[in-house]
Protein backbone atom coordinates (compact mmCIF):
# COMPACT_ATOMS: atom_id res chain seq x y z
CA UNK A 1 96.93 98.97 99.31
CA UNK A 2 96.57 100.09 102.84
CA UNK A 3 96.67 104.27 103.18
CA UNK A 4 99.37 104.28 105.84
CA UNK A 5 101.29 100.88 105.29
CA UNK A 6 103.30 99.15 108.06
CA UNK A 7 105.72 96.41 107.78
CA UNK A 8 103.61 92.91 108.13
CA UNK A 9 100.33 94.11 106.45
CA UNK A 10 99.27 92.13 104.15
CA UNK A 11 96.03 92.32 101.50
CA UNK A 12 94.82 90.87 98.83
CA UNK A 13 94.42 93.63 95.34
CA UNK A 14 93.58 90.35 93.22
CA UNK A 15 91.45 87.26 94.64
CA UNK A 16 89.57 85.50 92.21
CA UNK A 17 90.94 81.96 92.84
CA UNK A 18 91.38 79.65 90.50
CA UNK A 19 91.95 82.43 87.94
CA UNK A 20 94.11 85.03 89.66
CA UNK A 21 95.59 85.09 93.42
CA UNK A 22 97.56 87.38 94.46
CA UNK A 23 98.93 88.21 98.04
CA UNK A 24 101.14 91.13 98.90
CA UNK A 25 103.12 91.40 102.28
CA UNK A 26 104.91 94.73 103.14
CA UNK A 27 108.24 94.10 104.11
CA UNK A 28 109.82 96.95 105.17
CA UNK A 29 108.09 101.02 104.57
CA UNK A 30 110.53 104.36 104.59
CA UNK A 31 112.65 103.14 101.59
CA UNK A 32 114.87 104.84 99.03
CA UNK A 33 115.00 103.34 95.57
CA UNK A 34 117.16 104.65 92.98
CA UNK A 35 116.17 103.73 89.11
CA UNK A 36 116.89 105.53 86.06
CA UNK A 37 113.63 107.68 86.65
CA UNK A 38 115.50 109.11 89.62
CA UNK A 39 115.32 108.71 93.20
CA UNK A 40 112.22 108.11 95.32
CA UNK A 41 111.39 108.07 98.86
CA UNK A 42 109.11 106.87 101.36
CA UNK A 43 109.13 103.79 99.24
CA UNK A 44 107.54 100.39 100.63
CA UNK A 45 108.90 96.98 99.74
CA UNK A 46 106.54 94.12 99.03
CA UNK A 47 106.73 90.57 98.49
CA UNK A 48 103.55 89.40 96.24
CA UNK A 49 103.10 85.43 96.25
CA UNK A 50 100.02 83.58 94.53
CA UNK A 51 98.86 79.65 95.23
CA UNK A 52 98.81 79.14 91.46
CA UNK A 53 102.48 78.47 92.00
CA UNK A 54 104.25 81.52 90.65
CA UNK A 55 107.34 82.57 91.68
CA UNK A 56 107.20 85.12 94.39
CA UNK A 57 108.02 89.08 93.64
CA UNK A 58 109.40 91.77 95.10
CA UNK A 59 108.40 95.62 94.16
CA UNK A 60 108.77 98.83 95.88
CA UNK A 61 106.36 101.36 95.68
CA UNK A 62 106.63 105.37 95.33
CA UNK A 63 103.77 107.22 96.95
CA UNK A 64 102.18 109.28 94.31
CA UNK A 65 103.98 106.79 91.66
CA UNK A 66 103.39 104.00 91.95
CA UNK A 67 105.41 100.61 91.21
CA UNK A 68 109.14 102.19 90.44
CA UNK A 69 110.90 98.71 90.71
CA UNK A 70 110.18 95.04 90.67
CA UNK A 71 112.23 91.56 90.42
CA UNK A 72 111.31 88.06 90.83
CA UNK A 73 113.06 84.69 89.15
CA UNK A 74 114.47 85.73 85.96
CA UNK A 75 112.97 89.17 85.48
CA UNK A 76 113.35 92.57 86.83
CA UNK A 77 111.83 95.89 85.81
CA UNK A 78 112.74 99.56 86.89
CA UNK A 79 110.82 102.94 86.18
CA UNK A 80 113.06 105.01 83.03
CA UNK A 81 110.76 108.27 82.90
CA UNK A 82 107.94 109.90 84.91
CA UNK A 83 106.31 112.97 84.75
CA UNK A 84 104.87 111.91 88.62
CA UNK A 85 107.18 112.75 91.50
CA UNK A 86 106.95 111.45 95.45
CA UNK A 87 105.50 113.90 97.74
């Protein structure tokens, strides 16, 4: 993930085609993002899509957390506890 991300970057943390693809796209970068954890900011949204033909997913991203939320076809996940806070 890029130090300073900006909406429109896009990398690749997994690319080792046929086996796993994965390419994330920031979508927007200054977010808050409430979960039961608590309340985050400075959060980035991301779309991750793959050419094996998964569904596409959306997280957002603490700094200093991590992934605090996530949702794609059928599934979603939020953070519940954390010891880690954003800066």
């Amino acid at each position: 993930m890029p130090a300073r991300p900006e909406t429109g970057d896009a990398f690749k943390p997994e690319d080792l085609f046929p086996i796993v693809d994965e390419t994330v796209t920031v979508k927007r970068v200054g977010q808050t993002v409430r979960v039961p954890a608590g309340r985050f900011t400075n959060a980035i949204e991301v779309q991750e899509t793959s050419r094996l033909g998964d569904a596409p997913e959306t997280k957002w991203y603490a700094p200093g957390v991590g992934a605090v939320k996530g949702r794609t076809k059928g599934e979603d996940f939020s953070l519940i506890a954390t010891t880690l806070r954003s800066p």
